[in-house]
PDB file of N, CA and C in Angstrom:
ATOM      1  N   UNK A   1      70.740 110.063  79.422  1.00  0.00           N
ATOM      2  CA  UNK A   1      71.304 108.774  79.800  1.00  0.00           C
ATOM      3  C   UNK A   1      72.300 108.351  78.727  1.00  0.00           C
ATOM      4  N   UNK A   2      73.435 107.958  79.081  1.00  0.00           N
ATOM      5  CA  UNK A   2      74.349 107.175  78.033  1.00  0.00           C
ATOM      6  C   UNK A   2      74.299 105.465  78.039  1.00  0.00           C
ATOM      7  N   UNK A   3      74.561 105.514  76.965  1.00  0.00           N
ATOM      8  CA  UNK A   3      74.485 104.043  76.702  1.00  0.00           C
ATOM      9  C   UNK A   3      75.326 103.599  77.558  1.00  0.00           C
ATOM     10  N   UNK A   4      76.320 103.249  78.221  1.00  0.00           N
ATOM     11  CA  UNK A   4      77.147 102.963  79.630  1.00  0.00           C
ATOM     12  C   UNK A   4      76.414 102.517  80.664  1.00  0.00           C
ATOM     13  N   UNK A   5      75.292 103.315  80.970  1.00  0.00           N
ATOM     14  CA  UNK A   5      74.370 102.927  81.963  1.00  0.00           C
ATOM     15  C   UNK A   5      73.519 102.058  81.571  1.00  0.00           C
ATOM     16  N   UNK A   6      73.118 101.531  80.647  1.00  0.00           N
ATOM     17  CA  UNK A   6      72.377 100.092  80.111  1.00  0.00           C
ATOM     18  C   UNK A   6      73.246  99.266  80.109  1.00  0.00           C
ATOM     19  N   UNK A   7      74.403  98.809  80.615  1.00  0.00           N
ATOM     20  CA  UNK A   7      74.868  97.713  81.028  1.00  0.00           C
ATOM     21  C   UNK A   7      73.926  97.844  81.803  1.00  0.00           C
ATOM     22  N   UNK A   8      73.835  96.060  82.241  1.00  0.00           N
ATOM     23  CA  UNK A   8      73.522  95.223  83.756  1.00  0.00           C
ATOM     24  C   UNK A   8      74.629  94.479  84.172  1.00  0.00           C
ATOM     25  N   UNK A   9      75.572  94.925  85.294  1.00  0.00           N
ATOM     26  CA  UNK A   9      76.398  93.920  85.600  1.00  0.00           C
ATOM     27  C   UNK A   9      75.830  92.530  85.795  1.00  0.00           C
ATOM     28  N   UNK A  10      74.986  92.131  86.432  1.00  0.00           N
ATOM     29  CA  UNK A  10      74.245  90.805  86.819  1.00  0.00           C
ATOM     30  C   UNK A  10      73.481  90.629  85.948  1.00  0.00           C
ATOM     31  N   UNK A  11      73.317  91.005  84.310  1.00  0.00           N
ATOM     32  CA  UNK A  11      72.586  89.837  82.911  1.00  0.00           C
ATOM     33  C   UNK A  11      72.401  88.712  83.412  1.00  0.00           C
ATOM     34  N   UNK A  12      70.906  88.167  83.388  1.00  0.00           N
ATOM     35  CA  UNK A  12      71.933  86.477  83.871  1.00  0.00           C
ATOM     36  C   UNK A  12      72.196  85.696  82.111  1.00  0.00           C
ATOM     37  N   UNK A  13      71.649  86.561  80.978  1.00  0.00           N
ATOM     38  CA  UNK A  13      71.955  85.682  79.852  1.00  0.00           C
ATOM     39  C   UNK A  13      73.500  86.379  79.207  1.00  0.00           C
ATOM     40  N   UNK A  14      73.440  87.777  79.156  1.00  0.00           N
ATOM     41  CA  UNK A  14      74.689  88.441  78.224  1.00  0.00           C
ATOM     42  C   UNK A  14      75.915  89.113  79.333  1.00  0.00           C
ATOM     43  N   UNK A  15      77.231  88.697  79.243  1.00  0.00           N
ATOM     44  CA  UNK A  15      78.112  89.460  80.142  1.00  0.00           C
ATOM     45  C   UNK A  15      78.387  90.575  79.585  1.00  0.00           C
ATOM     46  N   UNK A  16      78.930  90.944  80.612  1.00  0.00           N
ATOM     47  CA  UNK A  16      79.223  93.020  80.562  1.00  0.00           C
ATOM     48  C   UNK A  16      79.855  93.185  78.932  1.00  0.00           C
ATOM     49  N   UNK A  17      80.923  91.912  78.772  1.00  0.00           N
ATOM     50  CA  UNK A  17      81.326  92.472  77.957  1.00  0.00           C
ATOM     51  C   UNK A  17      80.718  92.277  76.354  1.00  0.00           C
ATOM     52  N   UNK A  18      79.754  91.375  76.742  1.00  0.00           N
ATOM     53  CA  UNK A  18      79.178  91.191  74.948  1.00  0.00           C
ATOM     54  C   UNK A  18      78.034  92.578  75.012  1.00  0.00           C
ATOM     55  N   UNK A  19      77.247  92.908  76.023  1.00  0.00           N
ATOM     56  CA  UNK A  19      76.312  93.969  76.079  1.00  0.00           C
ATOM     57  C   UNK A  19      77.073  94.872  75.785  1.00  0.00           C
ATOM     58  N   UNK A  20      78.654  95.562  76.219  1.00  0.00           N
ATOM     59  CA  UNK A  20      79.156  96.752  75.534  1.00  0.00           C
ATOM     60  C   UNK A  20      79.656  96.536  74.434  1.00  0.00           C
ATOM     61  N   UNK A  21      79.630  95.338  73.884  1.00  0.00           N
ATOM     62  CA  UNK A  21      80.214  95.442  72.583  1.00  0.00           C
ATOM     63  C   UNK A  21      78.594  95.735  71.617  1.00  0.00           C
ATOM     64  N   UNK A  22      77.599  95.264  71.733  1.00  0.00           N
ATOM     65  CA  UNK A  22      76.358  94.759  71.518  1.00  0.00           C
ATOM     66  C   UNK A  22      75.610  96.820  71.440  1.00  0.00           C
ATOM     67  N   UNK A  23      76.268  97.427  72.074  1.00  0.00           N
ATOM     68  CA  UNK A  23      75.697  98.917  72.593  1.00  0.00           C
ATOM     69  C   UNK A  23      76.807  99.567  72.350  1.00  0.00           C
ATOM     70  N   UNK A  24      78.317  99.076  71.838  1.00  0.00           N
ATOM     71  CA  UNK A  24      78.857 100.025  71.061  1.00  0.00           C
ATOM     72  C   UNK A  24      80.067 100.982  72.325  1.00  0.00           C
ATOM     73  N   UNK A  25      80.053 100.287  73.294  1.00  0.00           N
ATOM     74  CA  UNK A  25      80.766 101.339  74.757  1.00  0.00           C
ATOM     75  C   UNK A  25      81.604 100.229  74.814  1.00  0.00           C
ATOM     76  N   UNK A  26      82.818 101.143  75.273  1.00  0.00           N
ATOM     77  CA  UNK A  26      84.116 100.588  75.684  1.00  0.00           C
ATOM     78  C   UNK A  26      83.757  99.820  76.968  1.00  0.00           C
ATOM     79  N   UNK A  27      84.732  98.889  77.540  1.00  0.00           N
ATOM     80  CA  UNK A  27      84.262  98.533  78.316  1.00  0.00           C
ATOM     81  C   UNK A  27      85.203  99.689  79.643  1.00  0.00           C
ATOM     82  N   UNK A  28      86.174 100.094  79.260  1.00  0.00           N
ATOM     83  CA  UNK A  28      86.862 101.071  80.017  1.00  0.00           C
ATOM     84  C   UNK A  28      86.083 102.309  80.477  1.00  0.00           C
ATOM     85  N   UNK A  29      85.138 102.963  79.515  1.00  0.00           N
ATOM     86  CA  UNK A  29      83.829 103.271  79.670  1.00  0.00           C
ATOM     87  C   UNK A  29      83.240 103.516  81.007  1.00  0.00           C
ATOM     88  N   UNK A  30      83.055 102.169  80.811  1.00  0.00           N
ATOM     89  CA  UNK A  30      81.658 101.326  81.725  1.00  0.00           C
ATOM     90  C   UNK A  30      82.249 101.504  83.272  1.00  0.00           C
ATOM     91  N   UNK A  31      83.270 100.733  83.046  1.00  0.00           N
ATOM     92  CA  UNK A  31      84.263 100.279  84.299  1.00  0.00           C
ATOM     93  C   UNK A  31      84.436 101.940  85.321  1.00  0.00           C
ATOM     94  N   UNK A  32      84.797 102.935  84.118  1.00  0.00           N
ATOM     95  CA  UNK A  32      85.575 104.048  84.984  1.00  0.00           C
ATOM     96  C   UNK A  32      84.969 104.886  86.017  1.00  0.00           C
ATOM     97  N   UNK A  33      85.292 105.474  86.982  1.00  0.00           N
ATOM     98  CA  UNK A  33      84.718 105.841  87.955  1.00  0.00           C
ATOM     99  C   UNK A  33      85.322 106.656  88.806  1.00  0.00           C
ATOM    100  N   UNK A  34      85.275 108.190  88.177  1.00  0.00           N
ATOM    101  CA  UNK A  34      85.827 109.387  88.168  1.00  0.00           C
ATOM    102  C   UNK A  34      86.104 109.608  89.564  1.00  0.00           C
ATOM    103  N   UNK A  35      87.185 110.157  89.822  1.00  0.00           N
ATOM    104  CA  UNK A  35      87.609 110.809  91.485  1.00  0.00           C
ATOM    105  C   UNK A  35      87.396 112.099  91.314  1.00  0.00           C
ATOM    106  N   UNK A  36      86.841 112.171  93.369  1.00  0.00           N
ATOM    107  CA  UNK A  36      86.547 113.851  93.389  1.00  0.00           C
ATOM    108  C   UNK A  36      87.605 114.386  93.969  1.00  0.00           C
ATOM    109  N   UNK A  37      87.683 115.175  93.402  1.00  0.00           N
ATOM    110  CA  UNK A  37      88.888 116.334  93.507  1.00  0.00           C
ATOM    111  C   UNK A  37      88.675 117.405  94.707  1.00  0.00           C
ATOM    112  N   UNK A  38      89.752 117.074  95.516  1.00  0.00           N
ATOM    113  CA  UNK A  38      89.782 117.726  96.846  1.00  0.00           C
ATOM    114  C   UNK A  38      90.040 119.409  96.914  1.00  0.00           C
ATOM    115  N   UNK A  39      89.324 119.984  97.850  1.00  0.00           N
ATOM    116  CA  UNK A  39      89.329 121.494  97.748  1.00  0.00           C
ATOM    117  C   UNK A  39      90.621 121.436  97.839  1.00  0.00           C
ATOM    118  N   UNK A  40      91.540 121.201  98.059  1.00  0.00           N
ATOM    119  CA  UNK A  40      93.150 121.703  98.252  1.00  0.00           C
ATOM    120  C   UNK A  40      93.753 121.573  96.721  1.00  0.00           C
ATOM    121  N   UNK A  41      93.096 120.936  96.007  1.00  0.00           N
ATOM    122  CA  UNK A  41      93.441 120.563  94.142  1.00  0.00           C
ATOM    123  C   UNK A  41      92.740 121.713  93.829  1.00  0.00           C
ATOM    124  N   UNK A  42      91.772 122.140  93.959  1.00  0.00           N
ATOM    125  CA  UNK A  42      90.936 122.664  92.891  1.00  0.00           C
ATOM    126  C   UNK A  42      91.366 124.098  92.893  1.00  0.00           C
ATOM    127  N   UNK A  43      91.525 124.215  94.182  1.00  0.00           N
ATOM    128  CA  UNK A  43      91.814 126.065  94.814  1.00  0.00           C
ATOM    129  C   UNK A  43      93.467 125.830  93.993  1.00  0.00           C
ATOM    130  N   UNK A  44      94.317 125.200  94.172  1.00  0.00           N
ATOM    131  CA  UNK A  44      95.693 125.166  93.393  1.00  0.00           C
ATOM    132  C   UNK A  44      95.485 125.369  91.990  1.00  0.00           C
ATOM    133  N   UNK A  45      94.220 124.965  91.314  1.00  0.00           N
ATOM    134  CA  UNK A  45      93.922 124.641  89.798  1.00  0.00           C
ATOM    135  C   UNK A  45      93.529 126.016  89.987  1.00  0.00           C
ATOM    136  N   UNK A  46      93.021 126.734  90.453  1.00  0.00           N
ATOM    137  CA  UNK A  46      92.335 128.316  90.273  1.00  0.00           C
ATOM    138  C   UNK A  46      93.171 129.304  90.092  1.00  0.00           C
ATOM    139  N   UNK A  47      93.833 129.105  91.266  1.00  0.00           N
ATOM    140  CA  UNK A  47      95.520 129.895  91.519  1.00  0.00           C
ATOM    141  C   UNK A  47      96.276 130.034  90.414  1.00  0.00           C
ATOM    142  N   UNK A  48      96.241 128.741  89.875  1.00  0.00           N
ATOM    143  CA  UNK A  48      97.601 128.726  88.757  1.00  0.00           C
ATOM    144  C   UNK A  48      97.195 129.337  87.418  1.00  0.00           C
ATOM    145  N   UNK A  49      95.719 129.829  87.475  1.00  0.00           N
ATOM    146  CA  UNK A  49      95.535 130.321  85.915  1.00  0.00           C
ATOM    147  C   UNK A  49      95.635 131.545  85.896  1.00  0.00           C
TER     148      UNK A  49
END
């Protein structure tokens, strides 16, 4: 588990952003929320090496 995932968006005492400062995580971190990469990307990413 990373510290990222111990945020609670809904704290009702500490907001997101004093808990990531409080635990040391960006809040960009927290926020980000990786895209999946479509078989037509990945097979191009294979190809090209």
């Amino acid at each position: 588990m990373n510290r990222s995932e111990l945020v609670e968006k809904n704290h009702p005492e500490l907001s997101v952003r004093k808990q990531c400062a409080l635990l040391g995580v960006l809040r960009s971190v927290y926020y980000y929320n990786p895209m999946k990469q479509s078989e037509e990307d990945s097979t191009q990413t294979s190809k090209g090496r």
